[in-house]
N, C-alpha and C. Protein backbone atom coordinates (compact mmCIF):
# COMPACT_ATOMS: atom_id res chain seq x y z
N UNK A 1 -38.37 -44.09 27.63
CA UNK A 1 -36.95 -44.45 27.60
C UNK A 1 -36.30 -44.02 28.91
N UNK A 2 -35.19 -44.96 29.48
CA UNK A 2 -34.83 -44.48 30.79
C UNK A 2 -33.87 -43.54 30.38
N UNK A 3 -33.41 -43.18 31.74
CA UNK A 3 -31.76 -42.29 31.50
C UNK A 3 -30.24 -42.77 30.90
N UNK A 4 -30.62 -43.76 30.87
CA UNK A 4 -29.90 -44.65 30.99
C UNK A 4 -29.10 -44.90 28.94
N UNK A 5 -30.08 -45.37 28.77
CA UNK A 5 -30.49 -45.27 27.27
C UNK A 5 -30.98 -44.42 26.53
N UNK A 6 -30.21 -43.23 26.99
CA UNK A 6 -30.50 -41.70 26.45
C UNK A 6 -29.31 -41.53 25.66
N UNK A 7 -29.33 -40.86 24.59
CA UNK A 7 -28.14 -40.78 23.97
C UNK A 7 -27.11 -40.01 24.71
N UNK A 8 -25.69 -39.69 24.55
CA UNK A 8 -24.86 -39.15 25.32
C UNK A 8 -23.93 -37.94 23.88
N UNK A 9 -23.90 -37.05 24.46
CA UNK A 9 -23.25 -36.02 23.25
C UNK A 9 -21.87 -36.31 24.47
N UNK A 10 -20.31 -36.17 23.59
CA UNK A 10 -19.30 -35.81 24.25
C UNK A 10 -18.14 -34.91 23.84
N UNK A 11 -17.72 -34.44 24.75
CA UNK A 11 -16.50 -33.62 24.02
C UNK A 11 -15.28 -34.46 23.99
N UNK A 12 -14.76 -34.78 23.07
CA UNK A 12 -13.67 -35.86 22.92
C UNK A 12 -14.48 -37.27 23.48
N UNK A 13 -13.92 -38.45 24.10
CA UNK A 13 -14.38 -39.77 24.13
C UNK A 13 -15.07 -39.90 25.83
N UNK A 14 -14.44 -38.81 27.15
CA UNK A 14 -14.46 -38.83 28.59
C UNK A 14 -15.88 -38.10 28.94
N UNK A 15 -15.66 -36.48 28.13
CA UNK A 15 -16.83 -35.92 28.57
C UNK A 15 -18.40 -35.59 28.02
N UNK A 16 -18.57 -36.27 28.63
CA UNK A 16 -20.39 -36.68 28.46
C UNK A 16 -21.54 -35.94 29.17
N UNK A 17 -22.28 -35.87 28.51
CA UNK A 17 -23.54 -35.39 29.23
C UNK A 17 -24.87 -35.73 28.11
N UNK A 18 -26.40 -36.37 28.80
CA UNK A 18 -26.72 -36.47 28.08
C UNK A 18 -27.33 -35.57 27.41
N UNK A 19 -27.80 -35.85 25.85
CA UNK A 19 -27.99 -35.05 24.63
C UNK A 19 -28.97 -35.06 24.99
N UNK A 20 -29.30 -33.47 24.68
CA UNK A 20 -30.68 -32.72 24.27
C UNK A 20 -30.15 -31.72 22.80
N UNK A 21 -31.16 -30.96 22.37
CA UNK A 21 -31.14 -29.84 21.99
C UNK A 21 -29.91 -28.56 22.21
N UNK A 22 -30.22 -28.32 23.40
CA UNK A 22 -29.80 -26.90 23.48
C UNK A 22 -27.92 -27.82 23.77
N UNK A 23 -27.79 -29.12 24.61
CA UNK A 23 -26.24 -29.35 24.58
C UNK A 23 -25.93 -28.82 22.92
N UNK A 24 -26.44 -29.69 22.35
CA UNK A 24 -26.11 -29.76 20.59
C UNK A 24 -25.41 -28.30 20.68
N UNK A 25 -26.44 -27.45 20.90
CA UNK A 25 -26.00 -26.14 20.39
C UNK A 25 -24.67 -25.62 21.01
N UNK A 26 -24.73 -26.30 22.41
CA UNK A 26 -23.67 -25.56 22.73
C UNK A 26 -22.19 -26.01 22.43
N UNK A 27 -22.13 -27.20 22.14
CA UNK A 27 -21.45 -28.44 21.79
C UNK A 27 -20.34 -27.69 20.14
N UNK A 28 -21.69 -27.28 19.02
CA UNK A 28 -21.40 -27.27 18.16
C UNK A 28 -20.78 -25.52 18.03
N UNK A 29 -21.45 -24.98 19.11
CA UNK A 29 -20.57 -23.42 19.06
C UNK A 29 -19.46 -23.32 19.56
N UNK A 30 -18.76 -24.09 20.14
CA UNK A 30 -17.40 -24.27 21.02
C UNK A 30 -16.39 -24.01 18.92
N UNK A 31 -16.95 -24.62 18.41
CA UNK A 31 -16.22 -24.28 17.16
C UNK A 31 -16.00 -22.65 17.12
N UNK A 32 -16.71 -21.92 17.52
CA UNK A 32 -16.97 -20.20 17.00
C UNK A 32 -15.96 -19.70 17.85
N UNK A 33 -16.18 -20.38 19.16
CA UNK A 33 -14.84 -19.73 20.23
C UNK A 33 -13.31 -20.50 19.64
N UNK A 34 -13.31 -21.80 19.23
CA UNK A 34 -11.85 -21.93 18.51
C UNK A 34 -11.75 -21.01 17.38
N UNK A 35 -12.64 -20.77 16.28
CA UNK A 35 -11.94 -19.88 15.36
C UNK A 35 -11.82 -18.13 15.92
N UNK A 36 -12.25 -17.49 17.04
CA UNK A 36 -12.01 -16.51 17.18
C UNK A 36 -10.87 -16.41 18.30
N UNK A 37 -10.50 -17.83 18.98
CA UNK A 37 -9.99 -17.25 20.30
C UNK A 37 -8.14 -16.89 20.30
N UNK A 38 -7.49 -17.38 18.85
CA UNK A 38 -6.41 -16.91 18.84
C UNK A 38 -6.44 -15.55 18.39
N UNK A 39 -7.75 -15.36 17.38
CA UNK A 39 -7.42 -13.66 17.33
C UNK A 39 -7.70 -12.79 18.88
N UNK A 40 -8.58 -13.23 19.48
CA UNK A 40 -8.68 -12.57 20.57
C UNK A 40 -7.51 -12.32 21.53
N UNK A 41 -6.95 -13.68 21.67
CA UNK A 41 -5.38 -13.42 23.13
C UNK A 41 -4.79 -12.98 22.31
N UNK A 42 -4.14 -13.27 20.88
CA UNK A 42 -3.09 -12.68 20.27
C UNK A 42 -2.98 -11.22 20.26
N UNK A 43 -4.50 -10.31 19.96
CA UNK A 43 -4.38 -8.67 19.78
C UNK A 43 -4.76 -8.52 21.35
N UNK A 44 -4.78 -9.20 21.98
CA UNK A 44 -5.00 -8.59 23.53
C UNK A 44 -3.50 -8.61 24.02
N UNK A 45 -2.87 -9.57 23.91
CA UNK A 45 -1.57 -9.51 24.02
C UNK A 45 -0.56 -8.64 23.83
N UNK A 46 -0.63 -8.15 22.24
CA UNK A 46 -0.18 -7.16 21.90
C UNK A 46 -0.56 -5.70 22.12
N UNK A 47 -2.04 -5.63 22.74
CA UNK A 47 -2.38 -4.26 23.05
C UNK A 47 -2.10 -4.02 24.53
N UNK A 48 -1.55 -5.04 25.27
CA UNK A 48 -1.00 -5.23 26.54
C UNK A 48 0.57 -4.41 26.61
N UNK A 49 1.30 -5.54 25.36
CA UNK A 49 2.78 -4.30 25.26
C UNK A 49 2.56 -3.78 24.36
N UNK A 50 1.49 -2.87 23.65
CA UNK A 50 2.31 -2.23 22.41
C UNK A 50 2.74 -0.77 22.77
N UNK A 51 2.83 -0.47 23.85
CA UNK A 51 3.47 0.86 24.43
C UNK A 51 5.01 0.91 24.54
N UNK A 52 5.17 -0.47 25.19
CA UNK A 52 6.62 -1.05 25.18
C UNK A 52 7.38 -0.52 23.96
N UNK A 53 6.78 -0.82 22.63
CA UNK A 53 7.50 -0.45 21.38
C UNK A 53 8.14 0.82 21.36
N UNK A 54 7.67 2.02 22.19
CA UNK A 54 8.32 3.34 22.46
C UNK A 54 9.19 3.31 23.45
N UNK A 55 9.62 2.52 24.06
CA UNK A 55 10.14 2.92 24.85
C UNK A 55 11.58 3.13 24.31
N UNK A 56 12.28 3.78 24.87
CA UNK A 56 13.51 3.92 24.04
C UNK A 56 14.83 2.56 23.94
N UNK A 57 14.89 2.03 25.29
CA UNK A 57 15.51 0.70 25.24
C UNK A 57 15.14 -0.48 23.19
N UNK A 58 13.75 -0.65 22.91
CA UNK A 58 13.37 -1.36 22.50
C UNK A 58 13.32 -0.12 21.01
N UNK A 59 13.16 0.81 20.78
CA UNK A 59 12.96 1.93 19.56
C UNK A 59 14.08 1.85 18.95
N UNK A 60 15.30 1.99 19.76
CA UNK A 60 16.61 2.47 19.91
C UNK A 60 16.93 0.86 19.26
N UNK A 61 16.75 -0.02 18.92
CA UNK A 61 16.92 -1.49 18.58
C UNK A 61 17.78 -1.47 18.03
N UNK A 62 18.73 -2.15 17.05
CA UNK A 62 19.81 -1.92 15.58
C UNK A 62 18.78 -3.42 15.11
N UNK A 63 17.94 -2.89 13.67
CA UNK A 63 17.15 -4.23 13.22
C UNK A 63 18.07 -4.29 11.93
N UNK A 64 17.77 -5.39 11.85
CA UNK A 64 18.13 -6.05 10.25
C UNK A 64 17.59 -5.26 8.88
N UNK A 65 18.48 -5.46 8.29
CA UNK A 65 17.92 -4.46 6.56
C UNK A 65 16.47 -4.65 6.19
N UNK A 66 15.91 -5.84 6.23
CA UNK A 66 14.51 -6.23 5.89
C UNK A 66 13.48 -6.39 6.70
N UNK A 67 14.07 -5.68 8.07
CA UNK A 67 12.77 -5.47 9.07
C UNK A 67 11.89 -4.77 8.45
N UNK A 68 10.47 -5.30 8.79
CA UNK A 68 9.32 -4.22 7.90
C UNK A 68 8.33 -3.25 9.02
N UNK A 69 8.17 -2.51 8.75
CA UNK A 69 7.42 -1.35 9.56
C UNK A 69 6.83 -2.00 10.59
N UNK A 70 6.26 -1.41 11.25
CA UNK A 70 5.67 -1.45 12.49
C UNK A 70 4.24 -2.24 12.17
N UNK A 71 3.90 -0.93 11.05
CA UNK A 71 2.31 -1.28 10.73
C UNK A 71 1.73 -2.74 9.80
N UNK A 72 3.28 -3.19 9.32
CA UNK A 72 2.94 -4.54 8.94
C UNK A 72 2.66 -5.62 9.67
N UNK A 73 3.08 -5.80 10.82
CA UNK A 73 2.47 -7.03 11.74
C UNK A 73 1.47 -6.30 11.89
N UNK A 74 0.98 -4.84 12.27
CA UNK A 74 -0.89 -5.21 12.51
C UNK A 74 -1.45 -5.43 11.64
N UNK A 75 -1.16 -5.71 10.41
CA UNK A 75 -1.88 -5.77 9.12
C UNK A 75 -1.64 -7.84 9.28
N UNK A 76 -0.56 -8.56 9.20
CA UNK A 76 -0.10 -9.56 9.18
C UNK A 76 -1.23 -10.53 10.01
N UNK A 77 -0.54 -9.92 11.93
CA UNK A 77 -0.99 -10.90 12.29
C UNK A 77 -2.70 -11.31 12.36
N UNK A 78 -3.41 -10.44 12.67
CA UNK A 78 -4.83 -10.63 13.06
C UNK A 78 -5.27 -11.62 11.53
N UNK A 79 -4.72 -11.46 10.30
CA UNK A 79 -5.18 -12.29 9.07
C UNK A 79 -4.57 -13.87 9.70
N UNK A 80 -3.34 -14.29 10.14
CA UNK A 80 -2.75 -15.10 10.66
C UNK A 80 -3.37 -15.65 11.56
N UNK A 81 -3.79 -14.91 12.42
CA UNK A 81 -4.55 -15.78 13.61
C UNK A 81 -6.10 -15.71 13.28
N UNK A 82 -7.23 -15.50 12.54
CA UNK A 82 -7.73 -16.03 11.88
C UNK A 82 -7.86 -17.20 11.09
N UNK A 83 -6.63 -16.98 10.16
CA UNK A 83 -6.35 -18.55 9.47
C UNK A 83 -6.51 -19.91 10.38
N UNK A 84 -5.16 -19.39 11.65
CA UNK A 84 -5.32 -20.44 12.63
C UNK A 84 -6.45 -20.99 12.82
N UNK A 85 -7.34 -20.16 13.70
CA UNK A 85 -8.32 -20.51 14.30
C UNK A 85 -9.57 -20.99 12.76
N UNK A 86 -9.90 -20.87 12.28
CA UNK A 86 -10.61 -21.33 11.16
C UNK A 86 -10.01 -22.72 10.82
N UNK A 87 -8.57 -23.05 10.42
CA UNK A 87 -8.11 -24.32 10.47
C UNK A 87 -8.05 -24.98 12.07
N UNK A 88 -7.95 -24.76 13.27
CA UNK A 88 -8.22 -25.22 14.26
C UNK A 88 -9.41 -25.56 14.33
N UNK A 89 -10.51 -24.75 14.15
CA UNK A 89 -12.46 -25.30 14.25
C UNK A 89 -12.31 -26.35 13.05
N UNK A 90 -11.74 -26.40 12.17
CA UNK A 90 -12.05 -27.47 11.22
C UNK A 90 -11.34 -29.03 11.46
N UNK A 91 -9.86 -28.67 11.58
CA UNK A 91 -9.46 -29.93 11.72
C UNK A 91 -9.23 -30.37 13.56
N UNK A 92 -9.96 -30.15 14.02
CA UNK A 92 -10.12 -30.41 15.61
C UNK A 92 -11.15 -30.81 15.82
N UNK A 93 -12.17 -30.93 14.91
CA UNK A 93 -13.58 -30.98 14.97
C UNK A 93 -13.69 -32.13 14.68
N UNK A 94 -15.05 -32.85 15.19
CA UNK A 94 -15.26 -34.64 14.77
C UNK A 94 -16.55 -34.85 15.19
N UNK A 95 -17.74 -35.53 14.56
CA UNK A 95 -19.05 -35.80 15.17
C UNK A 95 -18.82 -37.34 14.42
N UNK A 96 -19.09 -37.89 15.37
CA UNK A 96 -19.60 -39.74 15.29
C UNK A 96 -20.30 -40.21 15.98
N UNK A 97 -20.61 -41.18 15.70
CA UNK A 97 -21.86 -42.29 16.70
C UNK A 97 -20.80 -43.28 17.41
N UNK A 98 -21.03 -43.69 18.39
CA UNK A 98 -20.59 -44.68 19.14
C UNK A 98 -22.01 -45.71 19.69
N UNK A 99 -21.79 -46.53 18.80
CA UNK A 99 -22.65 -47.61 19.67
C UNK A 99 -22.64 -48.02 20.53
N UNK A 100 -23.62 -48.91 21.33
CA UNK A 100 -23.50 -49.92 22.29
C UNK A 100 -24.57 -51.09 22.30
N UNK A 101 -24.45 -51.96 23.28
CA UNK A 101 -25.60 -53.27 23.11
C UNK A 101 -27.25 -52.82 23.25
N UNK A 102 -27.44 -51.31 23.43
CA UNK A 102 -28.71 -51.10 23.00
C UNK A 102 -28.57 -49.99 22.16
N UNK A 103 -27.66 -49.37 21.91
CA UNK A 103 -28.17 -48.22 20.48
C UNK A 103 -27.06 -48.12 19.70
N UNK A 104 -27.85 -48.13 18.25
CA UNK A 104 -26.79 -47.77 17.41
C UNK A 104 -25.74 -46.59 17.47
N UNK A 105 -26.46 -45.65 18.27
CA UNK A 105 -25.75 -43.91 18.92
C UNK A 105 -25.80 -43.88 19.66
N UNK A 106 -25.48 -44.42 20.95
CA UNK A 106 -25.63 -44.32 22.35
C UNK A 106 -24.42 -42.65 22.81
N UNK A 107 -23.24 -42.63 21.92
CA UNK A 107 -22.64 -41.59 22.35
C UNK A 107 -22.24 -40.56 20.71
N UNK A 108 -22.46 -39.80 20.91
CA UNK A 108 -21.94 -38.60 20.41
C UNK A 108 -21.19 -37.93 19.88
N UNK A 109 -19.95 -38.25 19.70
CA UNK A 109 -18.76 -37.77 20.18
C UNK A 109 -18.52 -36.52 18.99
N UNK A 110 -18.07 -35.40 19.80
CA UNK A 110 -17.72 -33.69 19.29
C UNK A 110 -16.27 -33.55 19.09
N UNK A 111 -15.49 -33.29 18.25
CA UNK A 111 -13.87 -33.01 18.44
C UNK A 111 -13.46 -34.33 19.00
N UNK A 112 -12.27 -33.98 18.75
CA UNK A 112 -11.19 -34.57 19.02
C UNK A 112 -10.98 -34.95 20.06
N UNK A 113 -9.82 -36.32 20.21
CA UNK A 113 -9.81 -36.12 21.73
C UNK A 113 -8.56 -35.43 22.20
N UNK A 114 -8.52 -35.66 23.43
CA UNK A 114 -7.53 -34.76 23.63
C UNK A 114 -6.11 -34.87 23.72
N UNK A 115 -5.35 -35.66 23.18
CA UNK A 115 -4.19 -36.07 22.04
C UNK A 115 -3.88 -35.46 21.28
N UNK A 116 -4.92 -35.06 20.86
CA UNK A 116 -5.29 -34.36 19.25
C UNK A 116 -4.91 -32.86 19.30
N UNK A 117 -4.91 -32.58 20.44
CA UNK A 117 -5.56 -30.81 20.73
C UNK A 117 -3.71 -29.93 21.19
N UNK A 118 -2.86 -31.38 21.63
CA UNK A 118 -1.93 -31.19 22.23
C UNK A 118 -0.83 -30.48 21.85
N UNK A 119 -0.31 -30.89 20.73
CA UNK A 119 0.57 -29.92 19.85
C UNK A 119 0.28 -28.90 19.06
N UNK A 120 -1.45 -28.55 18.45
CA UNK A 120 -1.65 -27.40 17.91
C UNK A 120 -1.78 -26.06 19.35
N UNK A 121 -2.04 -26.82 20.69
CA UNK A 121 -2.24 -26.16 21.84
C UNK A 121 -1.09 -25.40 21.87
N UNK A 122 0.20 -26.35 22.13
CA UNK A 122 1.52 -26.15 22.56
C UNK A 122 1.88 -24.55 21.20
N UNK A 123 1.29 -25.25 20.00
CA UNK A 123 2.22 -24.14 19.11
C UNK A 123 1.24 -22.81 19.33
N UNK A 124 0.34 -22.36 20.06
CA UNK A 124 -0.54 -21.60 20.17
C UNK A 124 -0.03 -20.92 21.54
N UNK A 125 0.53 -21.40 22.23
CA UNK A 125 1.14 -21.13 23.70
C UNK A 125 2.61 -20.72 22.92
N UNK A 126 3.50 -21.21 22.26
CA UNK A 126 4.77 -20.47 22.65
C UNK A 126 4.50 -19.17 21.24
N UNK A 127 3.77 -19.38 20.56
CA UNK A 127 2.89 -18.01 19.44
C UNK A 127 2.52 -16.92 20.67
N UNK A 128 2.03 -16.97 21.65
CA UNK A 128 1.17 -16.20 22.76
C UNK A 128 2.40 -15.65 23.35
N UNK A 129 3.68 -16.51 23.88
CA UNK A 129 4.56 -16.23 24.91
C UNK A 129 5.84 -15.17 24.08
N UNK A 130 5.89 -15.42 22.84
CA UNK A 130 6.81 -14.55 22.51
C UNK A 130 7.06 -13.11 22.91
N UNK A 131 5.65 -12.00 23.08
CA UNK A 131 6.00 -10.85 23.26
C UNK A 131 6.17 -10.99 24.40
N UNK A 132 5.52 -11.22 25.55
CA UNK A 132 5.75 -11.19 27.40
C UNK A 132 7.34 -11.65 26.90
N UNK A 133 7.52 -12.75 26.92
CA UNK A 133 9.14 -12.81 27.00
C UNK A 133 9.97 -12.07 26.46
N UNK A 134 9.79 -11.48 24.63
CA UNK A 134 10.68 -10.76 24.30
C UNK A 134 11.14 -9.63 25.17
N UNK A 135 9.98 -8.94 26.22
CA UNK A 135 9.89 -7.71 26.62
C UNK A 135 10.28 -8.20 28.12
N UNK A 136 10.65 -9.24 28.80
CA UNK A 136 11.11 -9.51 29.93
C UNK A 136 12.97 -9.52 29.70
N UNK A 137 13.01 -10.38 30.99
CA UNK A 137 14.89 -10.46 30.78
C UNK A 137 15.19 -11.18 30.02
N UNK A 138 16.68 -10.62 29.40
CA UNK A 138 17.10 -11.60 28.61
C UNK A 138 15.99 -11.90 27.15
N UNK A 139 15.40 -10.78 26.52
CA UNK A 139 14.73 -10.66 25.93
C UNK A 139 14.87 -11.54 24.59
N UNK A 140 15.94 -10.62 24.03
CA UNK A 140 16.24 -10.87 22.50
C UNK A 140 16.35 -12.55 22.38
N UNK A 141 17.94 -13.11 23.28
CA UNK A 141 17.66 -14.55 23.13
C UNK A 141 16.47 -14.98 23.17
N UNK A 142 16.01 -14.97 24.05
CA UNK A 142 14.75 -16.01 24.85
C UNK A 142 13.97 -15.77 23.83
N UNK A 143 13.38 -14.16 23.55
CA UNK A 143 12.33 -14.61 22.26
C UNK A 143 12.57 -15.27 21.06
N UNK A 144 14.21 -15.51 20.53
CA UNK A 144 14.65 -16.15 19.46
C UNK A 144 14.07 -17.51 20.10
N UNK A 145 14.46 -17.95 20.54
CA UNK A 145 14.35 -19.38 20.88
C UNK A 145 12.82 -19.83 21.15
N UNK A 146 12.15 -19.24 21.61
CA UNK A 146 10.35 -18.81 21.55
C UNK A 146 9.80 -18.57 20.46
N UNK A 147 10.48 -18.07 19.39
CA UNK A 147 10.10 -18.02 18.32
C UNK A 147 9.92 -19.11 17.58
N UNK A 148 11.39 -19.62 17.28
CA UNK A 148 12.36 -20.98 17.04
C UNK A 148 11.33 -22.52 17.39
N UNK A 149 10.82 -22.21 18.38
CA UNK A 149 9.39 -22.94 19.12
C UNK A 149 8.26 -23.02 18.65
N UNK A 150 7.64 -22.05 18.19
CA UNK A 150 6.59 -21.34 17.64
C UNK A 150 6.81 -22.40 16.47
N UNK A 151 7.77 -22.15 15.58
CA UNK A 151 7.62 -22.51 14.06
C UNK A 151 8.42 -24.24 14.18
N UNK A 152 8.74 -24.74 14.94
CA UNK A 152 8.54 -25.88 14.84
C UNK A 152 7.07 -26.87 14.94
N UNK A 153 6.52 -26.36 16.56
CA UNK A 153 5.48 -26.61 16.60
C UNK A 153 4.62 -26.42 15.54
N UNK A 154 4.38 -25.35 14.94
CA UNK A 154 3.81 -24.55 13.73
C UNK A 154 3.43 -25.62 12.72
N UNK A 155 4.83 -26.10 12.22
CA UNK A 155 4.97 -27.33 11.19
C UNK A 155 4.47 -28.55 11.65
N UNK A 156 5.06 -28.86 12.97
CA UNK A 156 4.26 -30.35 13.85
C UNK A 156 2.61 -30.30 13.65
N UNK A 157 2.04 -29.05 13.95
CA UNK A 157 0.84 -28.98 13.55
C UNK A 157 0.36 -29.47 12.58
N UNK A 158 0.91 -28.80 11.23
CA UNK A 158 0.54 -29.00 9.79
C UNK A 158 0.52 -30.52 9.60
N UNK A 159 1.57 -30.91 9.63
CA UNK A 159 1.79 -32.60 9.61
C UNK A 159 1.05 -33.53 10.09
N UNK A 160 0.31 -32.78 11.72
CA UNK A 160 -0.61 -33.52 11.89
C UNK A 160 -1.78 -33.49 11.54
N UNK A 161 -2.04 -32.40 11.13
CA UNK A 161 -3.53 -32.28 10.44
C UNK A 161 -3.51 -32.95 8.89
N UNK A 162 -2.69 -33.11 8.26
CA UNK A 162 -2.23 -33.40 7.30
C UNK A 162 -2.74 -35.06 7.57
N UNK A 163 -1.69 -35.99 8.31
CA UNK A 163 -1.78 -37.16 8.73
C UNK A 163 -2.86 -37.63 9.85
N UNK A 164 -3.69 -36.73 10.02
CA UNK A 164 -5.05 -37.85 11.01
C UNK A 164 -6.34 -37.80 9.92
N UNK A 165 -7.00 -38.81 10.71
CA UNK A 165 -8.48 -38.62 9.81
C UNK A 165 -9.03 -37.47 10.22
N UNK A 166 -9.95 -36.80 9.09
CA UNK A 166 -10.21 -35.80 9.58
C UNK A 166 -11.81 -35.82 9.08
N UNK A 167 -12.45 -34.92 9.45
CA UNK A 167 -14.25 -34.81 9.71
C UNK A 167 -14.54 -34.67 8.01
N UNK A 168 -13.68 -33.33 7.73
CA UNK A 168 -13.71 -32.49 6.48
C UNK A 168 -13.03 -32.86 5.25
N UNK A 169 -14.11 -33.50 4.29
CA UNK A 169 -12.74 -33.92 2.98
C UNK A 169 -11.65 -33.15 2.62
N UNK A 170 -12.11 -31.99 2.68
CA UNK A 170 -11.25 -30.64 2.26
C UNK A 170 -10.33 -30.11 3.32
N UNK A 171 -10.05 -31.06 4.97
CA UNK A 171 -9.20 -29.95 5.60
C UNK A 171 -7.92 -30.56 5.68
N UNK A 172 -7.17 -31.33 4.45
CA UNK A 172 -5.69 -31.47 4.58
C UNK A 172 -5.18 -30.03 3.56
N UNK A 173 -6.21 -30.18 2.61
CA UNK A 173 -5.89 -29.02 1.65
C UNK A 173 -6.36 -27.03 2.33
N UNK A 174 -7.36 -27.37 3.24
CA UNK A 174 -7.46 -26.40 3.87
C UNK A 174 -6.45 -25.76 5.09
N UNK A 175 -5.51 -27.08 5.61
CA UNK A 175 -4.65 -27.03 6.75
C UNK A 175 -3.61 -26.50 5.94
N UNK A 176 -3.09 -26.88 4.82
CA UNK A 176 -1.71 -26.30 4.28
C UNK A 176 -1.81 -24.77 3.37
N UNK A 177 -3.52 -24.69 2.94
CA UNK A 177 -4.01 -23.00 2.99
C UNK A 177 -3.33 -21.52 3.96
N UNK A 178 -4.26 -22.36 5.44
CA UNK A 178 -4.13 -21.65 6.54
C UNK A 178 -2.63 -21.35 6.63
N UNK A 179 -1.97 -23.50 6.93
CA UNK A 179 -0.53 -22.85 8.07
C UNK A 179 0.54 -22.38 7.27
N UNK A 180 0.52 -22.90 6.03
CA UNK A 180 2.15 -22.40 5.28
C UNK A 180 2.35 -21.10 5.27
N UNK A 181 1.31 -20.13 5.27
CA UNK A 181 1.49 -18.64 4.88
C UNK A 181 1.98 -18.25 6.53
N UNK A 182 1.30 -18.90 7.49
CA UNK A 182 1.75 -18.61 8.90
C UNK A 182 3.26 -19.23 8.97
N UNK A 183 3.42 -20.40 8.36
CA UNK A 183 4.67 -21.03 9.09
C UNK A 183 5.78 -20.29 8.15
N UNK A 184 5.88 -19.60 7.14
CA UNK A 184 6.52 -18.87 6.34
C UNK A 184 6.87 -17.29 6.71
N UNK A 185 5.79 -16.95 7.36
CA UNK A 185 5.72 -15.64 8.17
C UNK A 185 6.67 -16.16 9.67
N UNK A 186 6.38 -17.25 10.46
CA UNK A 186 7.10 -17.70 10.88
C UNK A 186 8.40 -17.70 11.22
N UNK A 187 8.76 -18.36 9.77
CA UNK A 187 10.57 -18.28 9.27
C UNK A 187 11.00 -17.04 9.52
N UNK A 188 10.44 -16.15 8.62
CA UNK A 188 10.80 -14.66 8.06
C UNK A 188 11.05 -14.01 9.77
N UNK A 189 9.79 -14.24 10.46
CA UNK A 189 10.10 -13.66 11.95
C UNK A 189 11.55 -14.09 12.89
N UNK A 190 11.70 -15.41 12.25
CA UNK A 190 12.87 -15.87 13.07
C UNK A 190 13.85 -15.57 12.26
N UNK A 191 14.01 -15.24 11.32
CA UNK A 191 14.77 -14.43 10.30
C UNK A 191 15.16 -13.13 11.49
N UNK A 192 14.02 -12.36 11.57
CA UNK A 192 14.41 -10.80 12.54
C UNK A 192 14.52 -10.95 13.68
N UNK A 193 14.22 -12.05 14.25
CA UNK A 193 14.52 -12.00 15.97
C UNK A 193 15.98 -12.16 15.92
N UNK A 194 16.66 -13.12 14.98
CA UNK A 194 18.14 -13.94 15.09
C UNK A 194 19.02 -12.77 14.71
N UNK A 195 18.45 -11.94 13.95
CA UNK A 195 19.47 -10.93 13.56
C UNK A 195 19.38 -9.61 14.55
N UNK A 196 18.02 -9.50 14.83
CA UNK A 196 17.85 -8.24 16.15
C UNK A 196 18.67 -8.56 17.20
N UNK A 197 18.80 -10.15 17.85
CA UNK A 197 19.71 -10.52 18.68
C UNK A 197 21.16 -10.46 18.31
N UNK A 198 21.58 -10.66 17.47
CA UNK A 198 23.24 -10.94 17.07
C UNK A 198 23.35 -8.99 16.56
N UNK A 199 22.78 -8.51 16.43
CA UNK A 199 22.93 -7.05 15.98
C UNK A 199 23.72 -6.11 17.20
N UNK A 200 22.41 -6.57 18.43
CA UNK A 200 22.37 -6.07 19.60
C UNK A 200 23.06 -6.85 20.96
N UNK A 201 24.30 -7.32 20.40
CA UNK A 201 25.20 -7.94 21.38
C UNK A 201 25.98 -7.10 22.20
């Protein structure tokens, strides 16, 4: 068989290379780095500022009646960004055949393309940007509104995993598992940013 008429594995519909073995493998582990990689930036993030929390500017805060301890977001988020990433490897994920005029599988195709990747990306980026910003200028607003971001996107997510075809019979019911408990934690957060800000005017 030439090169030619070698099958092609791809990531989304552009990137190709042809299939062997060991691509497969590597192809199909890119899933292991989506379900771990929001827990990874998220507690790296936070172990970046969590010194910040002493400082007296940010200690000294006036929070809302139903702010909850300290030790509840480390308990919260790392379960949260888990969820994510477990519903991200699932509903981002896609293996099909693509034919052509000599093979029934001439291509491969792995995940999504990259359309697909765009708004769960986006709500994963302003989730990441909240603490750097809360703890820069102009804190309190900016992280309200970063937050405010977070949980729209959050929901845009859900909806879309909800509404595309997906690989997994089970991941519309697995997507509203994962995000509601996040996009609810969500609310509740923009609940304490809006009132930490209007407290501390």
């Amino acid at each position: 068989m030439t090169s030619k008429n070698k099958t092609k594995s791809c990531l989304g519909q552009n990137i190709c290379v042809d299939d062997s073995y060991f691509i497969d493998i590597i192809f199909k582990s890119i899933r292991y780095i989506i379900l771990f990689i929001p827990l990874i930036i998220g507690m790296t993030i936070g172990a970046i500022y969590g010194k910040k929390w002493n400082e007296d500017k940010y200690k000294n805060l006036k929070k809302p009646e139903y702010n909850p301890p300290n030790y509840v977001f480390g308990i919260v988020w790392p379960i949260l960004y888990l969820l994510i990433g477990g519903i991200y490897s699932y509903a981002l994920y896609d293996s099909k055949c693509i034919p052509d005029s000599i093979s029934k599988c001439a291509k491969i195709i792995y995940y999504k393309d990259l359309k697909y990747w765009i708004i769960p990306t986006l709500a994963l980026i302003f989730n990441f940007l909240y603490i750097p910003v809360f703890f820069g200028e102009n804190g309190l607003f900016n992280g309200f509104v970063i937050i405010i971001l977070s949980l729209i996107f959050a929901v845009l997510t859900l909806l879309q995993f909800i509404i595309q075809t997906n690989y997994y019979k089970y991941t519309k019911t697995l997507a509203i598992i994962a995000l509601v408990p996040y996009i609810l934690w969500l609310s509740f957060a923009s609940y304490l940013s809006y009132n930490i800000y209007i407290l501390n005017l």
